[in-house]
Protein backbone atom coordinates (compact mmCIF):
# COMPACT_ATOMS: atom_id res chain seq x y z
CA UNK A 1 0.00 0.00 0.00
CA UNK A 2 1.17 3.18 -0.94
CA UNK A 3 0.83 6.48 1.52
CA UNK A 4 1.82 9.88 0.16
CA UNK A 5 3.86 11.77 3.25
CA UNK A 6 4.56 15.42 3.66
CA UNK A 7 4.68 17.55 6.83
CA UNK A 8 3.23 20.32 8.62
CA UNK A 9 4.21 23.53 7.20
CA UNK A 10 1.72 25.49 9.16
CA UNK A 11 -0.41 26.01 12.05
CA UNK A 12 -3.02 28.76 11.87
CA UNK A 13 -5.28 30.31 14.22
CA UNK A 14 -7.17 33.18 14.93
CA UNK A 15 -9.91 34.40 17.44
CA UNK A 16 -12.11 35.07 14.36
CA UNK A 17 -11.77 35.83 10.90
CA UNK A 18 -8.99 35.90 8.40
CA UNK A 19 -5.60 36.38 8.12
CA UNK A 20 -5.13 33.23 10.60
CA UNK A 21 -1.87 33.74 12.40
CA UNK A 22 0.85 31.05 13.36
CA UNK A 23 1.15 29.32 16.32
CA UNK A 24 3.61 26.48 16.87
CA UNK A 25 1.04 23.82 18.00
CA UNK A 26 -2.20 23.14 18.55
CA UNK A 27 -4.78 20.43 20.01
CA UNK A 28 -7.35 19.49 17.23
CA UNK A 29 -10.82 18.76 18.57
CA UNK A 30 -14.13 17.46 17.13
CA UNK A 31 -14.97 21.44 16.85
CA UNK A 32 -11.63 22.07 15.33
CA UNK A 33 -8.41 24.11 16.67
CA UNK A 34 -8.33 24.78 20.26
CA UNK A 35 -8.50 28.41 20.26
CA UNK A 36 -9.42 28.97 16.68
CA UNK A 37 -13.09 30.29 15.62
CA UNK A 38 -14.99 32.16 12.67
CA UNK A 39 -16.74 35.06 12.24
CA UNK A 40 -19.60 33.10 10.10
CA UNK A 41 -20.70 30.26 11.30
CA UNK A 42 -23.26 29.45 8.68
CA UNK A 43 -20.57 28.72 5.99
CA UNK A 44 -17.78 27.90 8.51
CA UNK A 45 -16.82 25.60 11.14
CA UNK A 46 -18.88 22.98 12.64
CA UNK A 47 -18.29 19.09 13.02
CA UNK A 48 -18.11 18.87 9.28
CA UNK A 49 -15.86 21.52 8.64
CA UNK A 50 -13.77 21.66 11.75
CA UNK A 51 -10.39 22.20 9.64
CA UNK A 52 -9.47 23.90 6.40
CA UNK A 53 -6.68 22.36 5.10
CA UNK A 54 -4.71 23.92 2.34
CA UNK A 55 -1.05 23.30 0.25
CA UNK A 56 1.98 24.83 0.73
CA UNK A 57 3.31 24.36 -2.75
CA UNK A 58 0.10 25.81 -3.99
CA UNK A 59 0.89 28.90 -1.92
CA UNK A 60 3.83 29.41 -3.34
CA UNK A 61 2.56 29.30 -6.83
CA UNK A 62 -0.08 31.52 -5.89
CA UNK A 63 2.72 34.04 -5.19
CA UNK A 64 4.62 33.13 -8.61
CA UNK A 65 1.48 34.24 -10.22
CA UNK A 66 1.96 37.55 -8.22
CA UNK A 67 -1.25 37.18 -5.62
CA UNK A 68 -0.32 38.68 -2.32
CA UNK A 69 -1.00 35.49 -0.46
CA UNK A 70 0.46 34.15 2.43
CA UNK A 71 0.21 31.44 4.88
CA UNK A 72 -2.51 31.59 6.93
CA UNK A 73 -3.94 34.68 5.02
CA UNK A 74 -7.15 32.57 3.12
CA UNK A 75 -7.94 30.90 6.46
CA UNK A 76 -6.42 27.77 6.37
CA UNK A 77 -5.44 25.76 9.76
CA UNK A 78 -3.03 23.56 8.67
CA UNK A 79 -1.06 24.38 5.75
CA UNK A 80 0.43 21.13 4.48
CA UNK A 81 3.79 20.43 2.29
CA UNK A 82 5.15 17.66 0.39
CA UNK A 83 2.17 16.00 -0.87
CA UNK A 84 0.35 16.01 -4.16
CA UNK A 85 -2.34 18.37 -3.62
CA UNK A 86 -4.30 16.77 -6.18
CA UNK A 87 -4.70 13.81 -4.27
CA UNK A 88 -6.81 15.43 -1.74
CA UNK A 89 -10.04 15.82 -1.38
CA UNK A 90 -13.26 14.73 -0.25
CA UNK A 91 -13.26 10.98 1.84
CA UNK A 92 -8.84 11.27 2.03
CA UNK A 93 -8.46 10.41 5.28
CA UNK A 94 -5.27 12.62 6.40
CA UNK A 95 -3.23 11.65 9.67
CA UNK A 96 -1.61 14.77 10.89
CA UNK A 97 0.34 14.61 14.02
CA UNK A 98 -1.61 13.25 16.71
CA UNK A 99 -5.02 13.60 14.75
CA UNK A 100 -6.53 12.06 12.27
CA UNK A 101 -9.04 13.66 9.50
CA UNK A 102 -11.30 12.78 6.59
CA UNK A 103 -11.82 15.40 3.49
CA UNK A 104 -15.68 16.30 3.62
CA UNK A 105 -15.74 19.03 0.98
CA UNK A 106 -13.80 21.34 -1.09
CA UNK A 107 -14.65 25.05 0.64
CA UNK A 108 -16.20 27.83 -1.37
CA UNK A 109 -13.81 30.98 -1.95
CA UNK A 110 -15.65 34.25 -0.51
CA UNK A 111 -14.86 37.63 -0.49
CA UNK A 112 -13.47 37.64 3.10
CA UNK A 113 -10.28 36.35 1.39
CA UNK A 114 -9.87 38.99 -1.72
CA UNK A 115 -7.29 40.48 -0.16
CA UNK A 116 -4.66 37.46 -1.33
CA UNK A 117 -5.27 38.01 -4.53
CA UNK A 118 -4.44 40.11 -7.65
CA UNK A 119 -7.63 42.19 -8.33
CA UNK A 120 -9.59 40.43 -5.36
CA UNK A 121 -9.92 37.42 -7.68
CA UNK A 122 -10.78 35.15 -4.53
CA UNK A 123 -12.09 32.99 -7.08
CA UNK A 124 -8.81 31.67 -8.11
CA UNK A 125 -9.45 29.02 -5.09
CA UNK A 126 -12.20 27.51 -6.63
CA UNK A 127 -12.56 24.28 -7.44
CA UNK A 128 -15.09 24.69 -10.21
CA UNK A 129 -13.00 26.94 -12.26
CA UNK A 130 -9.37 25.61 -10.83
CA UNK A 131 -9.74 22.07 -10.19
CA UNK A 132 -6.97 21.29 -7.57
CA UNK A 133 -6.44 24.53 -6.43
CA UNK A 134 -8.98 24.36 -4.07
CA UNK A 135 -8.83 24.64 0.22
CA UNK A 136 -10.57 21.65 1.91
CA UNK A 137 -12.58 21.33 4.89
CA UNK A 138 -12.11 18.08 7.40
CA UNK A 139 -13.96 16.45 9.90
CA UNK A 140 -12.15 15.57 12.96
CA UNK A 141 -11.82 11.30 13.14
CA UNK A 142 -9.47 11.08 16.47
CA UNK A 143 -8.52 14.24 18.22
CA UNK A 144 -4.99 15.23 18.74
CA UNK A 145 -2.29 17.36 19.02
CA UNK A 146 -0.43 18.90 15.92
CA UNK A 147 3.02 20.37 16.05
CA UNK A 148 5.29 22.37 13.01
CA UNK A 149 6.58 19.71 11.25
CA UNK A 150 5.07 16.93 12.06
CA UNK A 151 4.06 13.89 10.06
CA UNK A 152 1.19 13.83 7.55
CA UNK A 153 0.19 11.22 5.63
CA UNK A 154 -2.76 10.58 2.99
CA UNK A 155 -5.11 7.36 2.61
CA UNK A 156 -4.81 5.43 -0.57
CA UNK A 157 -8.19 5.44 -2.08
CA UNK A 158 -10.51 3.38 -2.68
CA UNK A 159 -11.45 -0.28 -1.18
CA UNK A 160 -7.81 -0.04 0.79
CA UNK A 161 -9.41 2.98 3.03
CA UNK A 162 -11.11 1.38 4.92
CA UNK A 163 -8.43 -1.28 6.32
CA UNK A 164 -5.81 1.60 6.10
CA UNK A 165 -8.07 3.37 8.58
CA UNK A 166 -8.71 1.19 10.78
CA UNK A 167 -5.06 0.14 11.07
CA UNK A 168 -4.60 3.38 12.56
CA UNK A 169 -7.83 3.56 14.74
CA UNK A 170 -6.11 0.40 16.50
């Protein structure tokens, strides 16, 4: 079985709102970050969307391109490096740390994060129009703590999930 491994770039948290600022760890609950929280709860947060997940590699792109992204700036929790982005998304189960996750859904840009990008194209993080360049949202499957740097691994898919899973569960 083959696992795809990269690390934790970066932690980000913020009483509410967006940029999200570093922090060097965090505990990951069912809710989310300890000490993390939104502004809008109707589009945000919640069992189902507890963390936003986003690439690091895709970040820096971003920047290539010229947006004035950073880290943490589009409201991501845990900004992940050295995996294949394109490989994520919804039912990868991600271990991260201490924690482990499961992709619900690919998250809807809004306007609350125009300020990353050339000409407020917030757009530019959908995954309608840019397939792959999209944040994801995660449910929480074991609660934990997440450091910088830590491990993080993705699920193969398909019919080896669910024995891949519960390897881990045990």
């Amino acid at each position: 079985m083959t696992t795809e491994v990269g690390r934790i770039f970066s932690i980000n948290c913020s009483p509410g709102g967006v940029p999200k600022l570093p922090v060097p760890e965090a505990l990951i609950t069912r809710e989310g970050l300890f000490g993390d929280s939104q502004r809008n709860l109707k589009h945000h947060g919640g069992p189902e969307r507890a963390v936003c997940l986003f690439s690091a590699e895709r970040i820096r792109a971003l920047q290539e391109e010229g947006h004035p992204i950073s880290t943490g700036s589009t409201g991501e929790n845990l900004t992940i490096a050295g995996v294949d982005w394109d490989l994520v998304g919804p039912q990868c189960v991600i271990d991260a740390g201490d924690a482990i996750l499961e992709v619900t859904s690919f998250t809807k840009p809004c306007q609350t994060i125009r300020d990353s990008f050339i000409d407020q194209r917030f757009t530019r993080l959908s995954q309608k129009h840019y397939p792959g360049w999209s944040r994801v949202y995660a449910r929480v499957l074991k609660e934990g703590m997440v450091r910088v740097g830590d491990r993080v691994s993705l699920s193969p898919e398909g019919g080896q999930r669910k024995g891949w899973l519960e390897s881990l569960l045990s």
